[in-house]
Protein backbone atom coordinates (compact mmCIF):
# COMPACT_ATOMS: atom_id res chain seq x y z
CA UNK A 1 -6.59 -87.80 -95.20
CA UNK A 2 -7.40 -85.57 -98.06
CA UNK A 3 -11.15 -84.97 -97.64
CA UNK A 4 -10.43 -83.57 -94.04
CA UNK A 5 -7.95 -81.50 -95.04
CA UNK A 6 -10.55 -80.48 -97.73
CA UNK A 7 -12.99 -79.95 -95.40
CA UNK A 8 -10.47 -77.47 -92.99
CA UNK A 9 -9.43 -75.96 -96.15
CA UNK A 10 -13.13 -75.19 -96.53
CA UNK A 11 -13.96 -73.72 -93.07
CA UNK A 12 -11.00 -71.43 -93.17
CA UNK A 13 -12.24 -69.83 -95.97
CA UNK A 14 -15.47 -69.77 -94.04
CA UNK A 15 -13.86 -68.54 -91.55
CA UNK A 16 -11.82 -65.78 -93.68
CA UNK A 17 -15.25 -64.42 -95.05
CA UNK A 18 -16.73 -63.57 -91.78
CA UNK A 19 -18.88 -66.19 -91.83
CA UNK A 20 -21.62 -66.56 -88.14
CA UNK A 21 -21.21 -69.36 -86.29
CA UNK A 22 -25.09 -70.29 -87.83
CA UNK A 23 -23.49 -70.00 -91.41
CA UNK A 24 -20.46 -72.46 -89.76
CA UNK A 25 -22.87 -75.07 -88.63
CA UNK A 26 -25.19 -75.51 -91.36
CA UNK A 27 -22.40 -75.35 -93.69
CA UNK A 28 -21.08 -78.32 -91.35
CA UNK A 29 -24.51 -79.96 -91.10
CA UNK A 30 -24.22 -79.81 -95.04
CA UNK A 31 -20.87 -80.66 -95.71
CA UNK A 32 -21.58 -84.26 -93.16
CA UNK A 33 -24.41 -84.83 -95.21
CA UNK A 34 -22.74 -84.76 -98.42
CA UNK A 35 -20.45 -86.73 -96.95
CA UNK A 36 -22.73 -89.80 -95.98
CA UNK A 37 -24.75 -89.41 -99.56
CA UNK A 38 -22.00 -90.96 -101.62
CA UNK A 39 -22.64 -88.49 -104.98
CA UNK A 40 -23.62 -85.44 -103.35
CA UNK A 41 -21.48 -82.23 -103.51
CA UNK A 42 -19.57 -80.84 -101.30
CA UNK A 43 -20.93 -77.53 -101.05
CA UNK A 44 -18.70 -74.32 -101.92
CA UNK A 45 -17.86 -71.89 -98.68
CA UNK A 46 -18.13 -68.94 -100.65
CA UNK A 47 -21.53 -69.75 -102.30
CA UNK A 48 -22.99 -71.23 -99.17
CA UNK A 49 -22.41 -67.85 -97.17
CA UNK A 50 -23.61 -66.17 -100.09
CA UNK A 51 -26.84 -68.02 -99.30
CA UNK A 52 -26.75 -70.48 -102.58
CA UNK A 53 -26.56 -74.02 -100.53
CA UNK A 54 -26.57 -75.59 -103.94
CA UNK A 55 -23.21 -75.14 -105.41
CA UNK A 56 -20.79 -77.70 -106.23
CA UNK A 57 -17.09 -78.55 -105.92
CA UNK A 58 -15.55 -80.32 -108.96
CA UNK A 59 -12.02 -81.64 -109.06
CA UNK A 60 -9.28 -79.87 -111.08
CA UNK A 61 -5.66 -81.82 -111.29
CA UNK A 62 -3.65 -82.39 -108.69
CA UNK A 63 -0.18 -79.68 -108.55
CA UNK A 64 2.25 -82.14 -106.26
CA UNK A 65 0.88 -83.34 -103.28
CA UNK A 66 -1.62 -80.39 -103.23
CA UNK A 67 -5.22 -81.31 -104.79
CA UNK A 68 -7.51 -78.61 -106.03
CA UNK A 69 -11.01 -77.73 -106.33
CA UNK A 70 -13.07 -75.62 -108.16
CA UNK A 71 -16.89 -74.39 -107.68
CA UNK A 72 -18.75 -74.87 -110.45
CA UNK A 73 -21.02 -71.93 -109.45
CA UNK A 74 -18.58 -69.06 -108.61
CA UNK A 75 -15.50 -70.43 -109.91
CA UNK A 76 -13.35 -70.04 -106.64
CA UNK A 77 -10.53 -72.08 -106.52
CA UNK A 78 -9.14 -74.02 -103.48
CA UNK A 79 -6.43 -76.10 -102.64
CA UNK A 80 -5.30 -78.64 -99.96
CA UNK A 81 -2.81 -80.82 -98.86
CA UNK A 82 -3.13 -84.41 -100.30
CA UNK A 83 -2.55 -86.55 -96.90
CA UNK A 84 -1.48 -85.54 -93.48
């Protein structure tokens, strides 16, 4: 599914930034809740360790099977497998 690879895609990057395991599981407790509030971003890794819990991911077109995101905040770019 594409939203879970989204969301690994995510906590690598998390993950790649040195990110605390705090910063991990609020960014998780925000991510679930974005998830269940149909409309509500899905927050950006980079932002959200930068301590701006507000940003937002916006689609960009797809390249292949790969979709893409961008934050509208920071402008990092992030891509991830379509399906499994």
């Amino acid at each position: 599914m594409a939203l879970e690879n989204m969301r690994e895609t995510m906590f690598a990057a998390l993950c790649r930034r040195g990110a605390s395991k705090k910063i991990i599981d609020d960014y998780d407790a925000h991510w679930r809740a974005a998830e269940n509030a149909p409309g509500s971003p899905l927050p950006c890794p980079v932002c959200f360790s930068a301590g701006t819990k507000d940003s937002r991911l916006i689609p960009l077109p797809a390249s292949g099977d790969m979709q893409r995101v961008k934050c509208y905040e920071c402008g990092e770019r992030f891509e991830f497998a379509d399906s499994d």
